[in-house]
Protein backbone atom coordinates (compact mmCIF):
# COMPACT_ATOMS: atom_id res chain seq x y z
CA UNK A 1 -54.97 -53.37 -40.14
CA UNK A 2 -55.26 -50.39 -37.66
CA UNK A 3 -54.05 -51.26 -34.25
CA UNK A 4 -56.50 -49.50 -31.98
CA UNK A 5 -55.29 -51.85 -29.40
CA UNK A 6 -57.45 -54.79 -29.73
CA UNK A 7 -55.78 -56.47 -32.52
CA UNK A 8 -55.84 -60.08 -33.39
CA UNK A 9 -52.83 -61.53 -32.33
CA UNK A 10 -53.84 -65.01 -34.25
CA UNK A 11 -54.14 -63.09 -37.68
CA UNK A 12 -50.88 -62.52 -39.45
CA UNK A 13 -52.47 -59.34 -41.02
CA UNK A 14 -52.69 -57.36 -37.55
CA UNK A 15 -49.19 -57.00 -38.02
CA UNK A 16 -48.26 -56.58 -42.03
CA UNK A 17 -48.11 -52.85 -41.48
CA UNK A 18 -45.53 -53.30 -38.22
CA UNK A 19 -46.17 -54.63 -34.74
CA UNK A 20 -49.33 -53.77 -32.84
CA UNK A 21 -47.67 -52.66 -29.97
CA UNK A 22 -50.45 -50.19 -28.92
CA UNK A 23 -52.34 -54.42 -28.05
CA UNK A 24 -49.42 -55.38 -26.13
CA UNK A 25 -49.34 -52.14 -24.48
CA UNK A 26 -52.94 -52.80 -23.45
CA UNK A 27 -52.47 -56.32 -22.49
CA UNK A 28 -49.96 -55.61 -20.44
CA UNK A 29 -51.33 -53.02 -18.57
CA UNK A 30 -55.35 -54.67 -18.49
CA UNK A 31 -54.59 -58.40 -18.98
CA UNK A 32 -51.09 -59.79 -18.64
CA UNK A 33 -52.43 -63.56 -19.33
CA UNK A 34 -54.36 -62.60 -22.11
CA UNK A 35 -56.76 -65.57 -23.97
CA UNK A 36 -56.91 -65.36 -27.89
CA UNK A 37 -59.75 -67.79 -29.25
CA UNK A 38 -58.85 -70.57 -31.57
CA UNK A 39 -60.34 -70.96 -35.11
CA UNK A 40 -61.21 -73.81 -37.18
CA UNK A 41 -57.84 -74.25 -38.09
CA UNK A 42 -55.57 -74.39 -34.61
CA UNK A 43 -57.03 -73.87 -31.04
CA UNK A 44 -56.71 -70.89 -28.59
CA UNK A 45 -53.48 -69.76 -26.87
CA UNK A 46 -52.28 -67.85 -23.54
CA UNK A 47 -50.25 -64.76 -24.37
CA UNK A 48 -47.95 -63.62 -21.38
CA UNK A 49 -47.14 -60.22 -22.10
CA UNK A 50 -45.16 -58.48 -19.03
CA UNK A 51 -40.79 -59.32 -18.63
CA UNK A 52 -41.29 -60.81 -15.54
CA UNK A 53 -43.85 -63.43 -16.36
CA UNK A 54 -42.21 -64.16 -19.53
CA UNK A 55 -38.68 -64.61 -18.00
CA UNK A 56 -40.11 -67.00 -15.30
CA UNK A 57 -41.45 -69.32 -18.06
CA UNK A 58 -38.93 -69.31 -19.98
CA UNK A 59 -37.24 -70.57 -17.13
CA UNK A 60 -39.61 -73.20 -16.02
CA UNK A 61 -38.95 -76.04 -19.10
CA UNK A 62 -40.62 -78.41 -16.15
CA UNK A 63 -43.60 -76.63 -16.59
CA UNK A 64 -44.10 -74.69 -19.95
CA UNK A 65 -42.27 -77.36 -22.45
CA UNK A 66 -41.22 -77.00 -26.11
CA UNK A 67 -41.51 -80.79 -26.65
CA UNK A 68 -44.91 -80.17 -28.46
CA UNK A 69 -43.84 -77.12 -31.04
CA UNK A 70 -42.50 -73.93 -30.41
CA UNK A 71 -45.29 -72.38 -33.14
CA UNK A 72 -48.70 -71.51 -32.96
CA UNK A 73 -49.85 -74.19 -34.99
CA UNK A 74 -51.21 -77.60 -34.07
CA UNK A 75 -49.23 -80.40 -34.80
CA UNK A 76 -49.76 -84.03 -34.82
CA UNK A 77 -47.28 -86.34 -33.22
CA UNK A 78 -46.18 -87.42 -36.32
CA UNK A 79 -45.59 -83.71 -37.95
CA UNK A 80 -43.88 -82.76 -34.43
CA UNK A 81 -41.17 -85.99 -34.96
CA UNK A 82 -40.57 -85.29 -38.64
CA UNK A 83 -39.68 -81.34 -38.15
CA UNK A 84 -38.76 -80.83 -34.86
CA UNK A 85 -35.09 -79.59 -34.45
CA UNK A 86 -33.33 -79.18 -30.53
CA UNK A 87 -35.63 -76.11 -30.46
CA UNK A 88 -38.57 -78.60 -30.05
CA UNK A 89 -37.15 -80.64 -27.24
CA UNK A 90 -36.95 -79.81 -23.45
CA UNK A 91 -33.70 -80.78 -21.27
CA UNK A 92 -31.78 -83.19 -21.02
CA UNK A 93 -32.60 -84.39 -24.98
CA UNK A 94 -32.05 -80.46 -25.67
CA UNK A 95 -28.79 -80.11 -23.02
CA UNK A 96 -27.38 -82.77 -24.98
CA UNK A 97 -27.66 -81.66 -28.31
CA UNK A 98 -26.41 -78.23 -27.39
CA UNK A 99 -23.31 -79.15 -25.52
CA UNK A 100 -22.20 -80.45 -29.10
CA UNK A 101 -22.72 -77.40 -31.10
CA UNK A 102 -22.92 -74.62 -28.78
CA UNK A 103 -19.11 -74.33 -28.52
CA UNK A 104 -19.04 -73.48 -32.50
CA UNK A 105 -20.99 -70.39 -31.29
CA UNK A 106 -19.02 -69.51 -28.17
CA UNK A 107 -18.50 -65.83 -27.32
CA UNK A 108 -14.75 -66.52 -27.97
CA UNK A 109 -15.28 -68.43 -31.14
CA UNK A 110 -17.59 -65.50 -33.03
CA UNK A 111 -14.86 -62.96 -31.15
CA UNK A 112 -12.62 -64.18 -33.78
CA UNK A 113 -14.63 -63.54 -36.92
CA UNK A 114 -14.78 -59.72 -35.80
CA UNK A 115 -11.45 -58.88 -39.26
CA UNK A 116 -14.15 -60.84 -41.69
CA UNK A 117 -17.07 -59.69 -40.86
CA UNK A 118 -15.96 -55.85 -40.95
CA UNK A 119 -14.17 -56.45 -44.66
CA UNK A 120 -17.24 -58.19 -45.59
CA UNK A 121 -19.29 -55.00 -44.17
CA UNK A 122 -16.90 -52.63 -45.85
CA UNK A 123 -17.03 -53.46 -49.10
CA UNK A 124 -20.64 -54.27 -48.50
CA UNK A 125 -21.64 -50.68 -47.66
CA UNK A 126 -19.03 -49.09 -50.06
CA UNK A 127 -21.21 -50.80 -52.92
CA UNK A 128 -24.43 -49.70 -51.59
CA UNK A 129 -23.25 -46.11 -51.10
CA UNK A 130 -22.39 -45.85 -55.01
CA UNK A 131 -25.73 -45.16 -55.16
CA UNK A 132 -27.33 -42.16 -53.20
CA UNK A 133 -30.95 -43.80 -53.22
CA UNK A 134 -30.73 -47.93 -52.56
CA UNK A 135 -33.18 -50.38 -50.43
CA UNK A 136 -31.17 -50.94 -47.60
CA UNK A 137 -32.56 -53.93 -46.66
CA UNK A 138 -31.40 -55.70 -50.08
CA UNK A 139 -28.35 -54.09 -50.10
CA UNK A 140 -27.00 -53.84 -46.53
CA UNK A 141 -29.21 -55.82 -44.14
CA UNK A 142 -29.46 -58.98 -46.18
CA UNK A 143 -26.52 -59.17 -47.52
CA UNK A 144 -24.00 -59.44 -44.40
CA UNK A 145 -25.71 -62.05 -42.99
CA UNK A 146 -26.01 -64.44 -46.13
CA UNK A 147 -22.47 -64.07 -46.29
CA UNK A 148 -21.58 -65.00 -42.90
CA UNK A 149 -24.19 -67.69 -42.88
CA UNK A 150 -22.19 -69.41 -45.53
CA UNK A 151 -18.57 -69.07 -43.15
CA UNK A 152 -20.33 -70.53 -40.55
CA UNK A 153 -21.95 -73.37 -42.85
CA UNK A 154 -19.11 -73.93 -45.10
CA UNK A 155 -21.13 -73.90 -48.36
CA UNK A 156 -20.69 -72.01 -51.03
CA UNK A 157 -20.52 -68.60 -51.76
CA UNK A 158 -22.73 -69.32 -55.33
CA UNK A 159 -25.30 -71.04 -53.34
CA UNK A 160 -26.03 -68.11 -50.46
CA UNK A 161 -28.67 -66.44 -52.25
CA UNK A 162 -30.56 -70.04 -53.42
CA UNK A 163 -30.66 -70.86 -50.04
CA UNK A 164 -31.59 -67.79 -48.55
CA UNK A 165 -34.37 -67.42 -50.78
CA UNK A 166 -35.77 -70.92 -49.30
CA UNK A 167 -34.93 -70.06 -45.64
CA UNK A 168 -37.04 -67.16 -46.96
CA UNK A 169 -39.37 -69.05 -47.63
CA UNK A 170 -39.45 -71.05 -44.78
CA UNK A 171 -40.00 -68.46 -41.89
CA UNK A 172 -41.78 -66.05 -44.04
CA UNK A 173 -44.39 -68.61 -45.09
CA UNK A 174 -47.22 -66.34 -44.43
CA UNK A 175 -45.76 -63.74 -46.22
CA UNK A 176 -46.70 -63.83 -50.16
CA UNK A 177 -43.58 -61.91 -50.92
CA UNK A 178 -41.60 -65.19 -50.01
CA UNK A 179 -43.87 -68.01 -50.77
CA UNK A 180 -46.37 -69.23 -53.15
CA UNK A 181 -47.58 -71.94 -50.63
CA UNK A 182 -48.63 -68.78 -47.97
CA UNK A 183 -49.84 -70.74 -44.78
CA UNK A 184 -53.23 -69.48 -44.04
CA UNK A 185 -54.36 -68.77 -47.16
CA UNK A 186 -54.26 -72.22 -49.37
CA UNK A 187 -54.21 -75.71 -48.30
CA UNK A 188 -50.69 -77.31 -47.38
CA UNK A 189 -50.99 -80.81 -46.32
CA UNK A 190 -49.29 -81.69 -48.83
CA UNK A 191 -46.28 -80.79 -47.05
CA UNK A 192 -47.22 -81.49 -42.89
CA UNK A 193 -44.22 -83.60 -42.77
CA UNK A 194 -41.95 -80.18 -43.78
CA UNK A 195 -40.95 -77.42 -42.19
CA UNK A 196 -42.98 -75.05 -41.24
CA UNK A 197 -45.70 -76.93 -44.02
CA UNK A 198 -43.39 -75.38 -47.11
CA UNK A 199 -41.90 -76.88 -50.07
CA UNK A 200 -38.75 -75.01 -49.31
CA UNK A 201 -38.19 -77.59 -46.84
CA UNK A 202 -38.15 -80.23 -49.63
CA UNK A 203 -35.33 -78.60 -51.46
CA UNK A 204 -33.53 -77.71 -48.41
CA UNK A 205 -33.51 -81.03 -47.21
CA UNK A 206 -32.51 -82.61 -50.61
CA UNK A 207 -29.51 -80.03 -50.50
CA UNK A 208 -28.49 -81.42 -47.09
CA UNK A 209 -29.21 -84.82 -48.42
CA UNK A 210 -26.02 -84.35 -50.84
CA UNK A 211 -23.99 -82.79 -48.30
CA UNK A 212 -24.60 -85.81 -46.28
CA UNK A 213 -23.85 -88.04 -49.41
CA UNK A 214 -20.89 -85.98 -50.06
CA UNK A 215 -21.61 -85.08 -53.52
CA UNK A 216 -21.75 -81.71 -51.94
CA UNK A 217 -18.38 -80.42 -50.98
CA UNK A 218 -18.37 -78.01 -47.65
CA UNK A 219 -15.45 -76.25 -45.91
CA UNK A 220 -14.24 -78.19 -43.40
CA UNK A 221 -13.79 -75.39 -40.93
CA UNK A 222 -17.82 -74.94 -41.25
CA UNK A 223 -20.26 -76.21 -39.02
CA UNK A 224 -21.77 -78.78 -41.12
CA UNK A 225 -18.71 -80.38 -41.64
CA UNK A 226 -17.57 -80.29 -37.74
CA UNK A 227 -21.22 -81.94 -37.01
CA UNK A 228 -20.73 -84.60 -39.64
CA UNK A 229 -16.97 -85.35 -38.26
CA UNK A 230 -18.16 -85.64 -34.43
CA UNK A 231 -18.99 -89.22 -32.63
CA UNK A 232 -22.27 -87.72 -31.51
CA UNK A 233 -23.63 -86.54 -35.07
CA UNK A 234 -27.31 -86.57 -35.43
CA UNK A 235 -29.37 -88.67 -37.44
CA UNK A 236 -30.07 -87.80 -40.82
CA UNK A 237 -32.99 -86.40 -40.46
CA UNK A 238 -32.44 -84.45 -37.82
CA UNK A 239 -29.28 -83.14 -39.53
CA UNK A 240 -31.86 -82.05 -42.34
CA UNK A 241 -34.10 -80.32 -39.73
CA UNK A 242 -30.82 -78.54 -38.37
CA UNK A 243 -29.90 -77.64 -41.36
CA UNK A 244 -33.45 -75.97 -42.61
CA UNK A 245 -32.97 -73.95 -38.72
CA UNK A 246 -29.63 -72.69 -39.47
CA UNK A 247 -30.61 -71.58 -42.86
CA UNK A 248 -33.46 -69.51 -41.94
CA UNK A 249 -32.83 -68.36 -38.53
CA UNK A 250 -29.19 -68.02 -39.08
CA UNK A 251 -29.83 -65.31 -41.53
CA UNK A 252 -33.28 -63.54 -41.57
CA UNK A 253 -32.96 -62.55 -37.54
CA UNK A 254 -29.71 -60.58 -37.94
CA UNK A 255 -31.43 -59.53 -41.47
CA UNK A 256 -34.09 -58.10 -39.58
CA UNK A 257 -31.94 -57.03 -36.25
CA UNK A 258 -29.71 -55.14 -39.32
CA UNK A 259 -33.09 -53.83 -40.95
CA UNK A 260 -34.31 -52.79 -37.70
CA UNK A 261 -30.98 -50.55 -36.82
CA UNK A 262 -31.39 -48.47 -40.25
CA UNK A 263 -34.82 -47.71 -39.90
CA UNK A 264 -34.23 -46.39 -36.10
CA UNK A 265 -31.41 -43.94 -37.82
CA UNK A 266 -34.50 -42.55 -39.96
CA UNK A 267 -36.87 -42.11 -37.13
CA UNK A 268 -33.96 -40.57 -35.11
CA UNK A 269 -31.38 -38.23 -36.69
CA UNK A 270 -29.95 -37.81 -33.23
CA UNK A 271 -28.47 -41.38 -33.10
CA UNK A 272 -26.27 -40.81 -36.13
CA UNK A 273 -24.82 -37.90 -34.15
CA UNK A 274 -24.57 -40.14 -30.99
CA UNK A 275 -23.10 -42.96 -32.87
CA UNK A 276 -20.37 -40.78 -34.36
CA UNK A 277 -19.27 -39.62 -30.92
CA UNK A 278 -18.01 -43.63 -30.79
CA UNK A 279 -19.07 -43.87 -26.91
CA UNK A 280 -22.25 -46.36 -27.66
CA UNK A 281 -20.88 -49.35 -30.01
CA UNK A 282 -20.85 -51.75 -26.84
CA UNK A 283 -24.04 -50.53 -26.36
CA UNK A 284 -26.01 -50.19 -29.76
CA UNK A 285 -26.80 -54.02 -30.82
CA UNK A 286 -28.85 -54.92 -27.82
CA UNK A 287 -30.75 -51.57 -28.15
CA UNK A 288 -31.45 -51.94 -31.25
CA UNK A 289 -32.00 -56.52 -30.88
CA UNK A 290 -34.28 -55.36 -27.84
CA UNK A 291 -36.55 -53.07 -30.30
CA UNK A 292 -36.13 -55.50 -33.13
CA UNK A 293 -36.88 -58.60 -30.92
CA UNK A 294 -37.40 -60.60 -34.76
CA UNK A 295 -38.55 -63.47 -33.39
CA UNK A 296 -41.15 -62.54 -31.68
CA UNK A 297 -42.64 -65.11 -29.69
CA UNK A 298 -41.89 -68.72 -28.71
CA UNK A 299 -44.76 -71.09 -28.08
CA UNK A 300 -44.75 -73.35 -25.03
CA UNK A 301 -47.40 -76.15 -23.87
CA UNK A 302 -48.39 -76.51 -20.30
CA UNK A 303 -47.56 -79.90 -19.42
CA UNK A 304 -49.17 -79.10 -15.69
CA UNK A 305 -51.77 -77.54 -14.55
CA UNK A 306 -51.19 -73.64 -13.05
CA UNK A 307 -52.57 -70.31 -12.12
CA UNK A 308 -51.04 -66.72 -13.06
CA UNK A 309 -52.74 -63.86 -12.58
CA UNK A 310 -55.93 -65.21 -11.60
CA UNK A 311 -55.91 -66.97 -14.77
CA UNK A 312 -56.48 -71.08 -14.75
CA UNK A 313 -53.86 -72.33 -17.34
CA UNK A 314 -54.63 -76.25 -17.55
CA UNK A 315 -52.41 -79.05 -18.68
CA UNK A 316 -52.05 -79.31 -22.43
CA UNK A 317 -52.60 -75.40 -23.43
CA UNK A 318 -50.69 -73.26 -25.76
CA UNK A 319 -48.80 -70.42 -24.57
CA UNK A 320 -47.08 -67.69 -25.87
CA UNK A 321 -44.26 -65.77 -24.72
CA UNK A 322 -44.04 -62.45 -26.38
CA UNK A 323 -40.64 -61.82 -26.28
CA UNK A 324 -41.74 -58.48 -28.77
CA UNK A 325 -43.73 -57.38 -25.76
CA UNK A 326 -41.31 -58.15 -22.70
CA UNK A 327 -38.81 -56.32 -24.41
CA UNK A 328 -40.53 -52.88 -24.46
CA UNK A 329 -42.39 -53.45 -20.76
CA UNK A 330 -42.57 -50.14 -19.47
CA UNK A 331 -41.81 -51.25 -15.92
CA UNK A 332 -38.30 -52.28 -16.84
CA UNK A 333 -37.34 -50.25 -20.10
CA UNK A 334 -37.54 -46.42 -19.57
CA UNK A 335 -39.18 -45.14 -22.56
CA UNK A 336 -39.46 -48.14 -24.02
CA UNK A 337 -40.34 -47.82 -27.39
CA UNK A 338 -37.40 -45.27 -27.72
CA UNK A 339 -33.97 -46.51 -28.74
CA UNK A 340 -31.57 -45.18 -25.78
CA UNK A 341 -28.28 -45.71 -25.81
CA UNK A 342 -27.51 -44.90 -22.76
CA UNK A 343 -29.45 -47.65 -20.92
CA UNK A 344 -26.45 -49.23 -19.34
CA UNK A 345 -27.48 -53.01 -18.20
CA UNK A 346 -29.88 -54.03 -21.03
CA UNK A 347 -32.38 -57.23 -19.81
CA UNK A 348 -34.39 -57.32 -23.11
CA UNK A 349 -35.70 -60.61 -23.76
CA UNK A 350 -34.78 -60.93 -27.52
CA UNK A 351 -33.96 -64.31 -28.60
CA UNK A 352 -35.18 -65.75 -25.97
CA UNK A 353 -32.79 -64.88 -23.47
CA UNK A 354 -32.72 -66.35 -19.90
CA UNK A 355 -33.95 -69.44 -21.00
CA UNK A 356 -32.28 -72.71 -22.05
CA UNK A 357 -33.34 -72.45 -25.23
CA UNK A 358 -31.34 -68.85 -26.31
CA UNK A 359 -30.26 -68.34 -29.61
CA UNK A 360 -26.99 -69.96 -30.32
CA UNK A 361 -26.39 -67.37 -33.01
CA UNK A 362 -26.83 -64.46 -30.30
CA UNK A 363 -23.16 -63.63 -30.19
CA UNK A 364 -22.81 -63.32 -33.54
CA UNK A 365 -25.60 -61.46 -34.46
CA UNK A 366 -24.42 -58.77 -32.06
CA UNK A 367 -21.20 -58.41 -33.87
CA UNK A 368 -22.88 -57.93 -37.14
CA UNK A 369 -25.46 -55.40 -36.21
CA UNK A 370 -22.74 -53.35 -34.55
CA UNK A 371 -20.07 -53.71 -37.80
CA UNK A 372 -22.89 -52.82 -40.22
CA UNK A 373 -23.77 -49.72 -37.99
CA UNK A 374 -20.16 -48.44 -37.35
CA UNK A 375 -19.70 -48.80 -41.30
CA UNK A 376 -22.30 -47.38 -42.27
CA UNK A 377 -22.09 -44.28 -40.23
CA UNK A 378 -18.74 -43.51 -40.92
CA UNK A 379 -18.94 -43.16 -44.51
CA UNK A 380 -22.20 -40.80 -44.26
CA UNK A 381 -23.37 -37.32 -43.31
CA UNK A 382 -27.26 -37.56 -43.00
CA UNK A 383 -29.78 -40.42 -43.84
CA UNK A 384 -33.60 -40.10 -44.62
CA UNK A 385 -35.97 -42.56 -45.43
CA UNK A 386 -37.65 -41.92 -48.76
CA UNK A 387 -40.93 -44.00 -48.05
CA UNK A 388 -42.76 -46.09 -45.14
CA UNK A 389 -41.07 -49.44 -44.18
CA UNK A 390 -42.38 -52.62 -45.68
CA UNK A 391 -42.96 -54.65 -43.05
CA UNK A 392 -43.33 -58.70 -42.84
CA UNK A 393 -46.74 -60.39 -42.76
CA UNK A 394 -45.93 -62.78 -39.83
CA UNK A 395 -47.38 -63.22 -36.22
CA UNK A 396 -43.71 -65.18 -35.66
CA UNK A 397 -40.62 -63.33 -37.28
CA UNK A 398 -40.97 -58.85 -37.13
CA UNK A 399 -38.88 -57.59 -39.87
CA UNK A 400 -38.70 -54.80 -42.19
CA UNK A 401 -38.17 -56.11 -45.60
CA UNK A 402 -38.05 -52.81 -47.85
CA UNK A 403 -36.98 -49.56 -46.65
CA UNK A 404 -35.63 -47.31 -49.39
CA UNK A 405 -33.05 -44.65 -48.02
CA UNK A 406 -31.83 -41.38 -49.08
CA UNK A 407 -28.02 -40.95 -48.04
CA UNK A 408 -25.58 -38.29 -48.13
CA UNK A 409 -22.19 -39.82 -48.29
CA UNK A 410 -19.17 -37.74 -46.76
């Protein structure tokens, strides 16, 4: 669909050809508390558009909660308890759950996978370079993460691309390139009581079902097996739900953040030559996560009535934080849809910062965007993409998923 600014923001087609940022641009310029009208299938939502407003909220867990989805869709109570993971759940319930795994994810702790993850990135771009033409996405962006996913997991190295392929299918279930059972386009009750409504879920949760059993061996340095060793283990279920969250946001959000680097070295020659001056790698991953910003919004519910801008937000309404749109807000980004990396202090919003509910994986993501990158450009003289990007259809997770590149190696 063409973005002439007044695009659909409830229709996962407004953004299969890339974001509509000329909308948010709009929105947050005409109408930063922006209404979108419901359909027979979910009710209407709130977008908040601008940093500021966006930052407050995702502050104020008191007043915009996650304990009723973190999704567009309408749930009932019963499809909220049977898929919700620690994402769904305000403080304390989510404090507590996070003081248990967030050390695995410490600053610190990822610090120390900085020798694997640049062997792993090495050999993974040597391969890719063998060839002067390649989809970087399939051979670069994807593959770095699916490896480290399984470190961190502790499964193995034979299952990655199974179970990518289902965390695929998961958080690219409006996308018919990953699913057969696309969201908004058949009928999926059968499977309300699965994540995000997808039979992926089943076979993700039978997987985690053996590991539980044990007839699925895991390396005992992984997270799963740290969880299951620990006095305050969850339940099974909600080990299951964990599980399907680490499998698909664990790897298609640093796919993407990857994805998003490579195609911001085709728009811009000049950051190749930047990049190989070696004064920007502490800089480069949050420009490029703050112009990626893959997940791109988080739903809350008003549990209170309020006002913002004017605008009468009443108990029990949906509201989006565009973390896509905060990101690029012209009033704190100079030229913000621009990769700089010279910005210095970088307050993007990208997952979901200054909230309690920031990505655990953040950390580590950073490290692999910025290993890929210095990699990559060390090995190569000039890189062109040979076609448009191929862009998700999802209103949730912004990725490129095909960009075919034309390298010259040194």
């Amino acid at each position: 669909m063409l973005d002439d600014g007044y695009s659909d923001l409830s229709n996962h087609d407004s953004f299969a050809d890339g974001v509509p940022h000329k909308t948010f641009d709009r929105l947050r310029r005409e109408d930063p508390v922006s209404w979108t009208e419901g359909n027979g299938t979910a009710k209407g939502f709130w977008n908040l558009t601008r940093h500021a407003d966006i930052l407050q909220a995702n502050k104020d867990y008191k007043s915009f909660s996650s304990g009723q989805g973190i999704r567009i869709e309408d749930q009932s109570h019963e499809e909220y308890m049977a898929r919700r993971t620690f994402q769904e759940t305000d403080p304390p319930e989510h404090s507590a759950t996070r003081r248990a795994v967030n050390p695995l994810f410490a600053k610190q702790v990822v610090a120390n996978f900085e020798e694997l993850i640049t062997q792993l990135a090495a050999d993974i771009v040597d391969a890719a370079l063998k060839k002067n033409e390649f989809d970087v996405v399939e051979e670069i962006a994807k593959q770095l993460p699916m490896l480290m996913l399984g470190r961190i997991l502790g499964v193995p190295d034979e299952d990655l691309p199974w179970l990518v392929d289902k965390g695929d299918a998961l958080i690219g279930n409006s996308d018919p390139d990953f699913t057969t059972h696309v969201v908004d386009q058949m009928d999926t009750e059968a499977y309300r009581l699965m994540p995000f409504r997808n039979p992926a879920g089943a076979d993700l949760y039978a997987y985690a079902a053996e590991i539980l059993s044990g007839h699925k061996q895991v390396g005992q340095d992984g997270i799963l097996a740290r969880m299951m060793q620990t006095q305050d283990m969850l339940d099974p279920l909600a080990f299951k739900n964990f599980f399907c969250l680490l499998v698909a946001a664990g790897n298609d959000t640093t796919r993407y953040s990857i994805a998003m680097a490579f195609h911001l070295l085709t728009q811009n020659p000049a950051l190749v030559t930047q990049l190989k001056t070696g004064r920007y790698w502490d800089a480069v991953a949050d420009e490029v996560i703050r112009l990626a910003s893959p997940t791109m919004h988080f739903r809350r519910t008003a549990i209170q009535d309020c006002e913002l801008h004017g605008k009468k937000i009443l108990k029990g309404d949906k509201v989006l934080l565009w973390f896509i749109s905060g990101s690029r807000d012209e009033t704190v980004f100079k030229d913000p849809h621009t990769a700089r990396l010279d910005r210095g202090a970088n307050r993007h919003l990208a997952f979901g910062q200054g909230g309690v509910h920031v990505c655990l994986g953040m950390h580590l993501a950073r490290l692999e965007v910025r290993i890929a990158l210095e990699q990559f450009i060390k090995r190569i003289d000039t890189v062109e993409a040979i076609e448009a990007p191929n862009w998700t259809r999802s209103n949730f997770i912004c990725g490129v998923k095909k960009l075919n590149l034309r390298v010259k190696v040194l």
